[in-house]
C-alpha atoms as a PDB file:
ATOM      1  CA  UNK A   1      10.433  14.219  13.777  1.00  0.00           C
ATOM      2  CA  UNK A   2       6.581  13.485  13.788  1.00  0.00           C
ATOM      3  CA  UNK A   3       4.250  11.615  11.768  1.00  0.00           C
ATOM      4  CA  UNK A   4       2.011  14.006   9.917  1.00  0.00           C
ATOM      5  CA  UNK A   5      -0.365  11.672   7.946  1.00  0.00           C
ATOM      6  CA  UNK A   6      -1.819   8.244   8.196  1.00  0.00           C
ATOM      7  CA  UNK A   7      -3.957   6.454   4.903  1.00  0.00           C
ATOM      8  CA  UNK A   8      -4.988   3.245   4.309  1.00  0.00           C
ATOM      9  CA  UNK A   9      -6.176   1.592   1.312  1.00  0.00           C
ATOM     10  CA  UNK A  10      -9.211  -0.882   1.951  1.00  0.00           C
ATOM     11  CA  UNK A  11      -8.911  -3.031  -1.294  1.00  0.00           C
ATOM     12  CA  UNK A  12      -5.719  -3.170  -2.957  1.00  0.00           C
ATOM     13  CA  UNK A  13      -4.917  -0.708  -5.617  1.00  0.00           C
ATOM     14  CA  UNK A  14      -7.865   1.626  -4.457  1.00  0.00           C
ATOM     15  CA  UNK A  15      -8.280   5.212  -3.813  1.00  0.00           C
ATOM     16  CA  UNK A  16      -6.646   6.192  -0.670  1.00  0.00           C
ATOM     17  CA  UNK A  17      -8.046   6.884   2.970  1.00  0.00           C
ATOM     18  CA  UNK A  18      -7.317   9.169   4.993  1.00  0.00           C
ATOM     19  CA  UNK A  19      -7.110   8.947   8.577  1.00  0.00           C
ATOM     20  CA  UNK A  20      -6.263  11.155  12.469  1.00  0.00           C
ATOM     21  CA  UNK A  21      -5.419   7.950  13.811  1.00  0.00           C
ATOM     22  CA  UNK A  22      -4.953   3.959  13.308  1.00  0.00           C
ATOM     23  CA  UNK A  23      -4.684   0.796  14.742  1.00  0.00           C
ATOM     24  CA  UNK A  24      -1.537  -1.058  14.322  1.00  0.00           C
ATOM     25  CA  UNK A  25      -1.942  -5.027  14.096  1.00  0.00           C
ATOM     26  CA  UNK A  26       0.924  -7.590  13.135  1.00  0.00           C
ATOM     27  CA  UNK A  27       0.330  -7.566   9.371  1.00  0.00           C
ATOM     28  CA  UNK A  28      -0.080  -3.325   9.612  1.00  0.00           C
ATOM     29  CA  UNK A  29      -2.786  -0.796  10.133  1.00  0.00           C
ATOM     30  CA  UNK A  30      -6.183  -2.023  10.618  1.00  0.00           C
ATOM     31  CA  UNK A  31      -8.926  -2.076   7.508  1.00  0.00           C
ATOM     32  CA  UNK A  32      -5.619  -1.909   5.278  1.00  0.00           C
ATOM     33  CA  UNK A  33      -5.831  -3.819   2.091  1.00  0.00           C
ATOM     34  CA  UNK A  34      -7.496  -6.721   3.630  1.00  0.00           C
ATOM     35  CA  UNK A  35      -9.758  -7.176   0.198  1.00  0.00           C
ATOM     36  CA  UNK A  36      -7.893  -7.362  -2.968  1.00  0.00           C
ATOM     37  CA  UNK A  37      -9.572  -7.941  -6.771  1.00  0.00           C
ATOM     38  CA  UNK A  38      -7.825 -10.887  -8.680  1.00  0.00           C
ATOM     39  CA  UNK A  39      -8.053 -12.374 -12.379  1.00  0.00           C
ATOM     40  CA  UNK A  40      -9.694 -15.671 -13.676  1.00  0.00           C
ATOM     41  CA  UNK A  41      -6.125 -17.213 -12.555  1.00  0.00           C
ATOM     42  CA  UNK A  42      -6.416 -15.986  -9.015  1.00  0.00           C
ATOM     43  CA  UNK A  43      -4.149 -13.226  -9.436  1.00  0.00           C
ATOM     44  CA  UNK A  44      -4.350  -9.972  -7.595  1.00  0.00           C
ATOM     45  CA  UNK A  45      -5.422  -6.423 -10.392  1.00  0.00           C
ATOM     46  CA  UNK A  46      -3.628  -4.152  -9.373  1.00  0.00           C
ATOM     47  CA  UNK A  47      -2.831  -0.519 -10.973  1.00  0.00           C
ATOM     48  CA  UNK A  48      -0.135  -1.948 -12.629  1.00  0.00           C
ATOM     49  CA  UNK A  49      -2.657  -3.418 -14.733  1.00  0.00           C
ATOM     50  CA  UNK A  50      -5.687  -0.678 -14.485  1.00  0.00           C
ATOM     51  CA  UNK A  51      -5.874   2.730 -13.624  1.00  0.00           C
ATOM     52  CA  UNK A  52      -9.538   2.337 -13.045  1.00  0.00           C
ATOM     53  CA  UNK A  53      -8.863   1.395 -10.034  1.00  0.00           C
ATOM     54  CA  UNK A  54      -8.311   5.182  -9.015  1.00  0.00           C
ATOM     55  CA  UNK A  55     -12.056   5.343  -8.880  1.00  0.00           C
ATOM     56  CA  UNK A  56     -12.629   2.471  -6.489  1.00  0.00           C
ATOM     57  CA  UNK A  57     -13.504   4.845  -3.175  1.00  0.00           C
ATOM     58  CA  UNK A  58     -13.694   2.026  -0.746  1.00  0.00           C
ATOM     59  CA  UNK A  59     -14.458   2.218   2.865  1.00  0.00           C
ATOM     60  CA  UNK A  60     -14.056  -0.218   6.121  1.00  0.00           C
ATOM     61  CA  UNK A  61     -17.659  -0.675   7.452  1.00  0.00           C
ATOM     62  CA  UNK A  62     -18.677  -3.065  10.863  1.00  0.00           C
ATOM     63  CA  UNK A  63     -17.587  -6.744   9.458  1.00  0.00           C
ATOM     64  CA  UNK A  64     -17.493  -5.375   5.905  1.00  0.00           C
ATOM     65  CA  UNK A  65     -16.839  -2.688   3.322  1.00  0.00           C
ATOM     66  CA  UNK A  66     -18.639   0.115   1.297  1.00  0.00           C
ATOM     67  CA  UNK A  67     -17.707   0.171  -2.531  1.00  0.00           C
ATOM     68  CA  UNK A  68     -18.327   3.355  -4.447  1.00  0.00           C
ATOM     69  CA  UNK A  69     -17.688   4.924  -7.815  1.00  0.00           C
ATOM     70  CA  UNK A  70     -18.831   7.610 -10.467  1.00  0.00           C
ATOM     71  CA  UNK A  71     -21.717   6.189 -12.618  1.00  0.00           C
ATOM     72  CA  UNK A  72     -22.124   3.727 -10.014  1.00  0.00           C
ATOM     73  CA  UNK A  73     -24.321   2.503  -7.202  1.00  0.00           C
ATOM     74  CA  UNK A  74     -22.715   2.523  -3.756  1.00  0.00           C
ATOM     75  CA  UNK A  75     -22.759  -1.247  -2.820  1.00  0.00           C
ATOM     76  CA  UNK A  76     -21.965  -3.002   0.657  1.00  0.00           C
ATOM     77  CA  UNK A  77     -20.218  -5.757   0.630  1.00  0.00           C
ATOM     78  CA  UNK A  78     -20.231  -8.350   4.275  1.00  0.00           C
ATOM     79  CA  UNK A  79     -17.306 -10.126   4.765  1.00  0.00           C
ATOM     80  CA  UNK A  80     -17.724 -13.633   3.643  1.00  0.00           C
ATOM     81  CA  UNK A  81     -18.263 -16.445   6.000  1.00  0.00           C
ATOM     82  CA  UNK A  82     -18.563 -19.702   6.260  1.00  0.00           C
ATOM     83  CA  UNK A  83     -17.470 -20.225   2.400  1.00  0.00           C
ATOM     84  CA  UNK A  84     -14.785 -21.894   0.738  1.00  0.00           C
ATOM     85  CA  UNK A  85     -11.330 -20.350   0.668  1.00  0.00           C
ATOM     86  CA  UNK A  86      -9.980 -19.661  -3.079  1.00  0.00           C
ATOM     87  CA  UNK A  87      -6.214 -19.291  -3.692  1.00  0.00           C
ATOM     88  CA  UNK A  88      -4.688 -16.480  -4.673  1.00  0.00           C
ATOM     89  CA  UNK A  89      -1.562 -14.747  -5.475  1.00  0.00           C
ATOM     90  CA  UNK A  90      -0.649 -11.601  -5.308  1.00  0.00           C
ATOM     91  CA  UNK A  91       1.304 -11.224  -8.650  1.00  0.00           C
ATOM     92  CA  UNK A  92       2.029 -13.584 -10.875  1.00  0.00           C
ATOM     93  CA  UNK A  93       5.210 -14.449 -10.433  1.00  0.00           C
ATOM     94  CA  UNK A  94       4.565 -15.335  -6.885  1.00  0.00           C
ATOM     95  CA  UNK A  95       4.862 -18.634  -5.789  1.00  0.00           C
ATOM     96  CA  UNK A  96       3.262 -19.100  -2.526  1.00  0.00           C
ATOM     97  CA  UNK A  97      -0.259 -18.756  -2.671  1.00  0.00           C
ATOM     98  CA  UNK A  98      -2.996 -17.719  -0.034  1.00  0.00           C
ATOM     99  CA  UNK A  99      -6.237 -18.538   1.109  1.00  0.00           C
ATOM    100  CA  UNK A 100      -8.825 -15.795   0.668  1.00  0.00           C
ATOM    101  CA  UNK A 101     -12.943 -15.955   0.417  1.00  0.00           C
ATOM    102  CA  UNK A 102     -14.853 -14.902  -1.859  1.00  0.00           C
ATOM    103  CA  UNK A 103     -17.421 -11.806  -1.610  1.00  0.00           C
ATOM    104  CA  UNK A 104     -19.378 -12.950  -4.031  1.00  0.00           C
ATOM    105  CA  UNK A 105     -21.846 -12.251  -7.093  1.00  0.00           C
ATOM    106  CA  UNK A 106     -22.780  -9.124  -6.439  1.00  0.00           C
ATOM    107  CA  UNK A 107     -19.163  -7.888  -5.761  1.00  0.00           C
ATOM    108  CA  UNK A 108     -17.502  -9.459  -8.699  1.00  0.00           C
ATOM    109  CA  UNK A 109     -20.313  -7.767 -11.216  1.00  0.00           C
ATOM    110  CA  UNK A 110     -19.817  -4.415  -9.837  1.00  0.00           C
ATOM    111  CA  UNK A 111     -15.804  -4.490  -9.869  1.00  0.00           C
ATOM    112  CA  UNK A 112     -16.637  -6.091 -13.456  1.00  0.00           C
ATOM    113  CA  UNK A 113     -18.286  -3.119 -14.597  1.00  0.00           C
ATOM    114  CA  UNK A 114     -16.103  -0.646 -12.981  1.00  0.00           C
ATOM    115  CA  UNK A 115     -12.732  -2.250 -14.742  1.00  0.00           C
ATOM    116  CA  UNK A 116     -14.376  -3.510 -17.689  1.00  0.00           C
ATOM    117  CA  UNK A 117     -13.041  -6.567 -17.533  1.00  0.00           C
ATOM    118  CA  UNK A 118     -14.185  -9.835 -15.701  1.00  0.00           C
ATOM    119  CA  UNK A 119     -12.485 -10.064 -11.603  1.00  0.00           C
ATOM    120  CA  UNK A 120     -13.299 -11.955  -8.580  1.00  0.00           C
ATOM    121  CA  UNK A 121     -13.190  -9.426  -4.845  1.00  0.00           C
ATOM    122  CA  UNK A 122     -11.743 -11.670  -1.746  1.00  0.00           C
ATOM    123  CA  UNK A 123     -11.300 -11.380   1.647  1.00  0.00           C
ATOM    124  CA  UNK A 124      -7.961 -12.101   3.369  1.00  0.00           C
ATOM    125  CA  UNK A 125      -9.785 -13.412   6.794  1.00  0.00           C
ATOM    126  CA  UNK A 126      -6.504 -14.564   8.578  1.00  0.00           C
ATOM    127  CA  UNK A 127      -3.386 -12.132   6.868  1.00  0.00           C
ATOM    128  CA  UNK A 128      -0.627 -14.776   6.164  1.00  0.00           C
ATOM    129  CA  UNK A 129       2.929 -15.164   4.843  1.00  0.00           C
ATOM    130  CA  UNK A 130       2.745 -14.776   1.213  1.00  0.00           C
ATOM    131  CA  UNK A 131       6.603 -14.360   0.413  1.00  0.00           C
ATOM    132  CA  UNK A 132       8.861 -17.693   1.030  1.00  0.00           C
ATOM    133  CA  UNK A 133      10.812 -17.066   4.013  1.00  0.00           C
ATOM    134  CA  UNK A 134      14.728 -16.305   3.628  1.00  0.00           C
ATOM    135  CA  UNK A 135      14.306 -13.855   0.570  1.00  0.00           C
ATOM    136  CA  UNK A 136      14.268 -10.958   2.247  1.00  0.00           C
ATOM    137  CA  UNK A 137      17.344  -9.393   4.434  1.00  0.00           C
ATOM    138  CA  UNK A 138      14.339  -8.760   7.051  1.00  0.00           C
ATOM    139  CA  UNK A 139      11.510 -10.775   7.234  1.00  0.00           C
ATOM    140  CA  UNK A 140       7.999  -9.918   7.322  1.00  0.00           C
ATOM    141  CA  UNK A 141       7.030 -12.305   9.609  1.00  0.00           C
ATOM    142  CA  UNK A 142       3.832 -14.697   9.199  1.00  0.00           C
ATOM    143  CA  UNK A 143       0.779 -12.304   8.890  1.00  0.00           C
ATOM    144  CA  UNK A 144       1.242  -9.849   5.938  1.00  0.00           C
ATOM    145  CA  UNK A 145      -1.730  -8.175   4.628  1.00  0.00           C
ATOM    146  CA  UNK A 146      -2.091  -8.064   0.604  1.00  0.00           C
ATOM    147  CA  UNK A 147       0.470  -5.719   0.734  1.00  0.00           C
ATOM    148  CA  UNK A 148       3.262  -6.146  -2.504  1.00  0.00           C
ATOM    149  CA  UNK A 149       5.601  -7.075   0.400  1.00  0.00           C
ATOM    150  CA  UNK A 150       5.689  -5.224   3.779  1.00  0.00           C
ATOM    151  CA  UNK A 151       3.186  -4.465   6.182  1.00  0.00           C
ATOM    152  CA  UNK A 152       3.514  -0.436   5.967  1.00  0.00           C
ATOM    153  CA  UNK A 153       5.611   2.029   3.776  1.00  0.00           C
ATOM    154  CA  UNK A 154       6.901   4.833   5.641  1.00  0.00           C
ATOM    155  CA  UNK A 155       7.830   7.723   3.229  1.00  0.00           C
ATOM    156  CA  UNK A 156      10.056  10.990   4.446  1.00  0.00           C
ATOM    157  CA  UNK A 157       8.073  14.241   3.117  1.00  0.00           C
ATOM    158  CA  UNK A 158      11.470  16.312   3.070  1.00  0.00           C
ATOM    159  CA  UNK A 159      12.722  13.838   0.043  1.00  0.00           C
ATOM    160  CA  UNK A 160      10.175  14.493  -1.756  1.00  0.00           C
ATOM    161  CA  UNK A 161      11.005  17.913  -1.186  1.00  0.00           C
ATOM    162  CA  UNK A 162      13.973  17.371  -3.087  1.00  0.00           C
ATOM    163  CA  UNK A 163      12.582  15.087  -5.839  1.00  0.00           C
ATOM    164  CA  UNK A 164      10.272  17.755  -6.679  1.00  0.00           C
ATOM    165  CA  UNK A 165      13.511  20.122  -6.813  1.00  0.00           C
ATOM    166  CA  UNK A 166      14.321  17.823  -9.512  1.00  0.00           C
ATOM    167  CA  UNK A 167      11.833  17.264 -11.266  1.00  0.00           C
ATOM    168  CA  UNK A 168      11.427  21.240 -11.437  1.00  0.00           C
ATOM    169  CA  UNK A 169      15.164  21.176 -12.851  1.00  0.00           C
ATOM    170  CA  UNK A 170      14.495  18.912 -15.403  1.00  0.00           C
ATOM    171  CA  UNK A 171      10.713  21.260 -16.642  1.00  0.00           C
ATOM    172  CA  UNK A 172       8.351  18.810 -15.492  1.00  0.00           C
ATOM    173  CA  UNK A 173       5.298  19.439 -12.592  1.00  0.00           C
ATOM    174  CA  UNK A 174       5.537  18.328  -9.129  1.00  0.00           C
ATOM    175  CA  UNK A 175       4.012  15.385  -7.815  1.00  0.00           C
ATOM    176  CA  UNK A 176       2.041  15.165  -4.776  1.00  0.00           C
ATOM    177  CA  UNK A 177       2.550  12.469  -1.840  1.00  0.00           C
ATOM    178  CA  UNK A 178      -0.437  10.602  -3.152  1.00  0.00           C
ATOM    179  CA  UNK A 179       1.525   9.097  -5.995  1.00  0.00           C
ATOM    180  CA  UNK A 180       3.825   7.025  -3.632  1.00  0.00           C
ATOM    181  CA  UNK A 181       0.589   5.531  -1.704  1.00  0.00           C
ATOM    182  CA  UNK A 182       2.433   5.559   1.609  1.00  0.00           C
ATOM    183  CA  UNK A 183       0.917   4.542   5.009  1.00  0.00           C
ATOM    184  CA  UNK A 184       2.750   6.713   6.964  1.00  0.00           C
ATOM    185  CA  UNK A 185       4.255   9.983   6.074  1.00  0.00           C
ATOM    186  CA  UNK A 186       6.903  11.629   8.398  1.00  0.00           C
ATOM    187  CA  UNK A 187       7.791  15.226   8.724  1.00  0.00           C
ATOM    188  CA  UNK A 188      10.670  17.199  10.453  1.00  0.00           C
ATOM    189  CA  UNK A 189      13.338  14.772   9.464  1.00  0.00           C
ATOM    190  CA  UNK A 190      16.540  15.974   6.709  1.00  0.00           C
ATOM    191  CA  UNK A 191      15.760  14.595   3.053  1.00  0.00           C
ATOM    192  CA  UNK A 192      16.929  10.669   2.318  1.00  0.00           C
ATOM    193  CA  UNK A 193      17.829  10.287   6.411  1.00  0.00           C
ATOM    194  CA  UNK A 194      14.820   7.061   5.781  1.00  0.00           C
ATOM    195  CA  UNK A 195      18.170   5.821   3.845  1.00  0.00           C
ATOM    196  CA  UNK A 196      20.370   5.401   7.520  1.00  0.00           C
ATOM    197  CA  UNK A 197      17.711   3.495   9.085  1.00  0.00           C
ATOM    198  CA  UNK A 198      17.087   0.375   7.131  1.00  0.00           C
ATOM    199  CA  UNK A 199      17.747  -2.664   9.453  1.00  0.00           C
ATOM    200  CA  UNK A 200      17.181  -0.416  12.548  1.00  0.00           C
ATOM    201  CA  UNK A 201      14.403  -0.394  15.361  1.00  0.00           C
ATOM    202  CA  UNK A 202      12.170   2.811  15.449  1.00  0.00           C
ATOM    203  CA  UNK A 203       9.182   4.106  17.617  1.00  0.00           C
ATOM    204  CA  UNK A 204       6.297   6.350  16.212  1.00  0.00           C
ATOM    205  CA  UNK A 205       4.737   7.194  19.472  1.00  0.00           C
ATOM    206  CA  UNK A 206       4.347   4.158  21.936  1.00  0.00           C
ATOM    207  CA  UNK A 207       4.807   1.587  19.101  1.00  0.00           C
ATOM    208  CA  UNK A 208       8.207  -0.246  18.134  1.00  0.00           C
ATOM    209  CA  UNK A 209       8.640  -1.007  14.034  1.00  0.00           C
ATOM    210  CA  UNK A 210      11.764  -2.296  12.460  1.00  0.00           C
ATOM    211  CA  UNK A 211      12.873  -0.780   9.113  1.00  0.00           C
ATOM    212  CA  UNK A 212      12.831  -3.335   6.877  1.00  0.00           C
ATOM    213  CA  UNK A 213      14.440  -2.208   3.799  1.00  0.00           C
ATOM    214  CA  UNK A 214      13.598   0.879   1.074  1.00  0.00           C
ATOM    215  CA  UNK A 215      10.890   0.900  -1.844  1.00  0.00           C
ATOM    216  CA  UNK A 216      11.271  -0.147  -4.870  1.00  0.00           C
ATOM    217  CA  UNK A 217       9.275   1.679  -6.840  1.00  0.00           C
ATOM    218  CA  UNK A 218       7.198   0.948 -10.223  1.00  0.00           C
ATOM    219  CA  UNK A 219       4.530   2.727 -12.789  1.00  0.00           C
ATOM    220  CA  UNK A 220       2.200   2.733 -10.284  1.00  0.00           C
ATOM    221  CA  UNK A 221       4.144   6.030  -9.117  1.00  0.00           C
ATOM    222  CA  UNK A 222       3.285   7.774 -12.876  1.00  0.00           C
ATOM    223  CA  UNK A 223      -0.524   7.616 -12.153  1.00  0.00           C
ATOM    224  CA  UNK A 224      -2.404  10.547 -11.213  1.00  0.00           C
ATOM    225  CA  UNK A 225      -4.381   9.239  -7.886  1.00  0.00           C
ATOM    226  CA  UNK A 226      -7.408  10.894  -8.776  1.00  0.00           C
ATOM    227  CA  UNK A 227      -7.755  11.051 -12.713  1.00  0.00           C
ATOM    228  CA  UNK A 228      -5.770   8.228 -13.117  1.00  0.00           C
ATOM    229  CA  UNK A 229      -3.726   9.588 -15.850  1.00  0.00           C
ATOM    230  CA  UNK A 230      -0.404   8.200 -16.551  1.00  0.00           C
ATOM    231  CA  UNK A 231       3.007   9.835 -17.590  1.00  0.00           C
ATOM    232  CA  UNK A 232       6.728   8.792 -17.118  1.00  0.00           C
ATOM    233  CA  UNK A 233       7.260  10.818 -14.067  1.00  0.00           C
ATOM    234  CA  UNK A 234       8.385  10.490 -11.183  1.00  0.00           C
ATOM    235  CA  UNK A 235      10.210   7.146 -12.215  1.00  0.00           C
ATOM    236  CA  UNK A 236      12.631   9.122 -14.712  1.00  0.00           C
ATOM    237  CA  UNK A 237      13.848  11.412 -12.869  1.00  0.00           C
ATOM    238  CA  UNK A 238      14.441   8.682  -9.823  1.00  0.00           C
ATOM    239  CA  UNK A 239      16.140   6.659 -12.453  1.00  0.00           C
ATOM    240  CA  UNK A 240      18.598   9.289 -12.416  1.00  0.00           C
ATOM    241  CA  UNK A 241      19.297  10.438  -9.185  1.00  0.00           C
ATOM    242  CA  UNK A 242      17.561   7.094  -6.986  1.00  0.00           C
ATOM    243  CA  UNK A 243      19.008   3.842  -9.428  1.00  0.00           C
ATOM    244  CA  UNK A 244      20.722   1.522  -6.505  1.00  0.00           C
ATOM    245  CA  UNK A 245      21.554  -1.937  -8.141  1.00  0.00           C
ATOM    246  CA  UNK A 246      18.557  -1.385 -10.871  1.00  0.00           C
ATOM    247  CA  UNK A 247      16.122  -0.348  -7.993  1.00  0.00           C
ATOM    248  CA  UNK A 248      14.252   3.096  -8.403  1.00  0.00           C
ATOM    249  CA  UNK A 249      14.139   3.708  -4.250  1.00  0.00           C
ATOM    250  CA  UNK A 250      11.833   6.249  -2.333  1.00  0.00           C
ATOM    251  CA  UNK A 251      10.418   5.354   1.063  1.00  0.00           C
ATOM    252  CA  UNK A 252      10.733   2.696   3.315  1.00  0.00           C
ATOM    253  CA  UNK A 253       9.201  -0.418   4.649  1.00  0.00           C
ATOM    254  CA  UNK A 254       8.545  -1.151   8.517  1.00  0.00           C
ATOM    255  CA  UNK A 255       7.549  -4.403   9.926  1.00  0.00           C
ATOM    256  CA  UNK A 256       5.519  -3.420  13.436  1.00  0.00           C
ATOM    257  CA  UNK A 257       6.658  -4.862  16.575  1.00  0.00           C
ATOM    258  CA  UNK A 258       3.748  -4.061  18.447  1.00  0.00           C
ATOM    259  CA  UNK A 259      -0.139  -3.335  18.096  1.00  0.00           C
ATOM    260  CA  UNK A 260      -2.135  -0.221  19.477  1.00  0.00           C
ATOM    261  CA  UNK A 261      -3.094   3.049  18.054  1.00  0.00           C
ATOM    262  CA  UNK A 262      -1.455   5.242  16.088  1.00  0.00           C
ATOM    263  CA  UNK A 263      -2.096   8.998  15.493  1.00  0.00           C
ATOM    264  CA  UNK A 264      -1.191  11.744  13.829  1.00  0.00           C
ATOM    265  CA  UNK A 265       1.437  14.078  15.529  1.00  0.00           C
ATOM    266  CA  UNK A 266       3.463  10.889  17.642  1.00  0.00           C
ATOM    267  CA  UNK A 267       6.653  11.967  17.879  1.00  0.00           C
ATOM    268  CA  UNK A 268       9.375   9.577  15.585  1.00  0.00           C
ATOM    269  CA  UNK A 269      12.839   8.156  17.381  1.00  0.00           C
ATOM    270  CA  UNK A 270      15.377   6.237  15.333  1.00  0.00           C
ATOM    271  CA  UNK A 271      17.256   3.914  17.802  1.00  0.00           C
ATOM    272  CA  UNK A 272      20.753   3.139  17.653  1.00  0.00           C
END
């Protein structure tokens, strides 16, 4: 087994990056949703709410990030410093906020534009716990990134193999990798094996992760990464082969155990 991809996604909900090699902190791969948009309320946007968000190409820069976008200037944005922190959230339903500063002006008119709809960019400038500890079988620890939960997703390319075996079956098209916006992708391993190592230690080259549980998986999943069209697959057919207590599961999250780089190729063990 070897890892055969590595992509990041500099704001949450944006177009993907894609990458030879990364840096592995605490709270998962350097420049990895570190910026997230959020609402009047402080909540984070998120393709569950806008496919726009397909066309946010955004890109890690020294102490900041490049925003670009069809019928759009490209605009730089520095990390703020020195401001003061707003909370956040991010989703609703989430009851522990965060502290996050704001980019500012400039930022918040051009995300405006791009979603149509008026949002606030922030900065996550020291990743943090943002779910309550004891609600997960396997903690994420104390730095999380805006990640929904985990610090990386981790997804097997031999089941999706076999979920676009399926999906043929049933007369529907394929769906690419892109759809399940993993960090990692591994190849070489049999279909659904990601199942036998929740709760287990694993090393992707010199690094130890722990598997922390599988993915839930939501509508996001149905959007086209690049036209940002939406349809009801892949989450039907998952419903019917991939339902485990009312979850619709593909992939897997890892907390890391260590930092250092990452690349492309590193070899994958599953400890005991």
């Amino acid at each position: 087994m070897r890892l055969t991809s590595i992509h990041t996604y500099p704001v949450k909900g944006c177009h993907r990056l894609d990458h030879d090699g990364a840096f592995v902190r605490p709270w998962g791969l350097a420049g990895d949703r570190r910026w997230m948009v959020v609402d009047a309320d402080g909540v984070g946007v998120t393709q569950r709410d806008t496919t726009r968000l397909v066309g946010l190409r955004a890109s890690v820069r020294p102490r900041g990030l490049s925003l670009r976008a069809d019928g759009q200037p490209d605009l730089d944005v520095p990390e703020p410093v020195g401001g003061e922190p707003v909370t956040v959230r991010t989703f609703r339903n989430r009851t522990f906020p965060v502290p996050a500063l704001p980019a500012g002006q400039a930022a918040d008119d051009w995300l405006g534009a791009l979603l149509g709809r008026p949002v606030r960019l922030v900065w996550l400038a020291q990743p943090t716990r943002h779910l309550v500890a004891g609600v997960r079988d396997h903690d994420t620890g104390d730095q999380v990134s805006f990640a929904d939960a985990y610090p990386l997703l981790l997804v097997n390319a031999a089941s999706l193999d076999v979920l676009n075996n399926w999906l043929a079956e049933a007369g529907e098209e394929p769906v690419p990798m892109t759809r399940f916006r993993p960090n990692l992708v591994v190849g070489g391993a049999p279909a659904w094996a990601e199942d036998d190592w929740v709760g287990r230690p694993l090393r992707i080259g010199d690094l130890s992760f722990r598997a922390a549980g599988p993915c839930n998986r939501c509508v996001v999943t149905t959007t086209d990464q690049e036209t940002g069209v939406r349809t009801k697959e892949p989450l039907r057919t998952l419903g019917r082969h991939r339902n485990v207590d009312q979850k619709l599961l593909f992939g897997l999250h890892l907390v890391p155990l260590d930092s250092g780089p990452l690349a492309v190729g590193a070899p994958i063990v599953i400890d005991p």
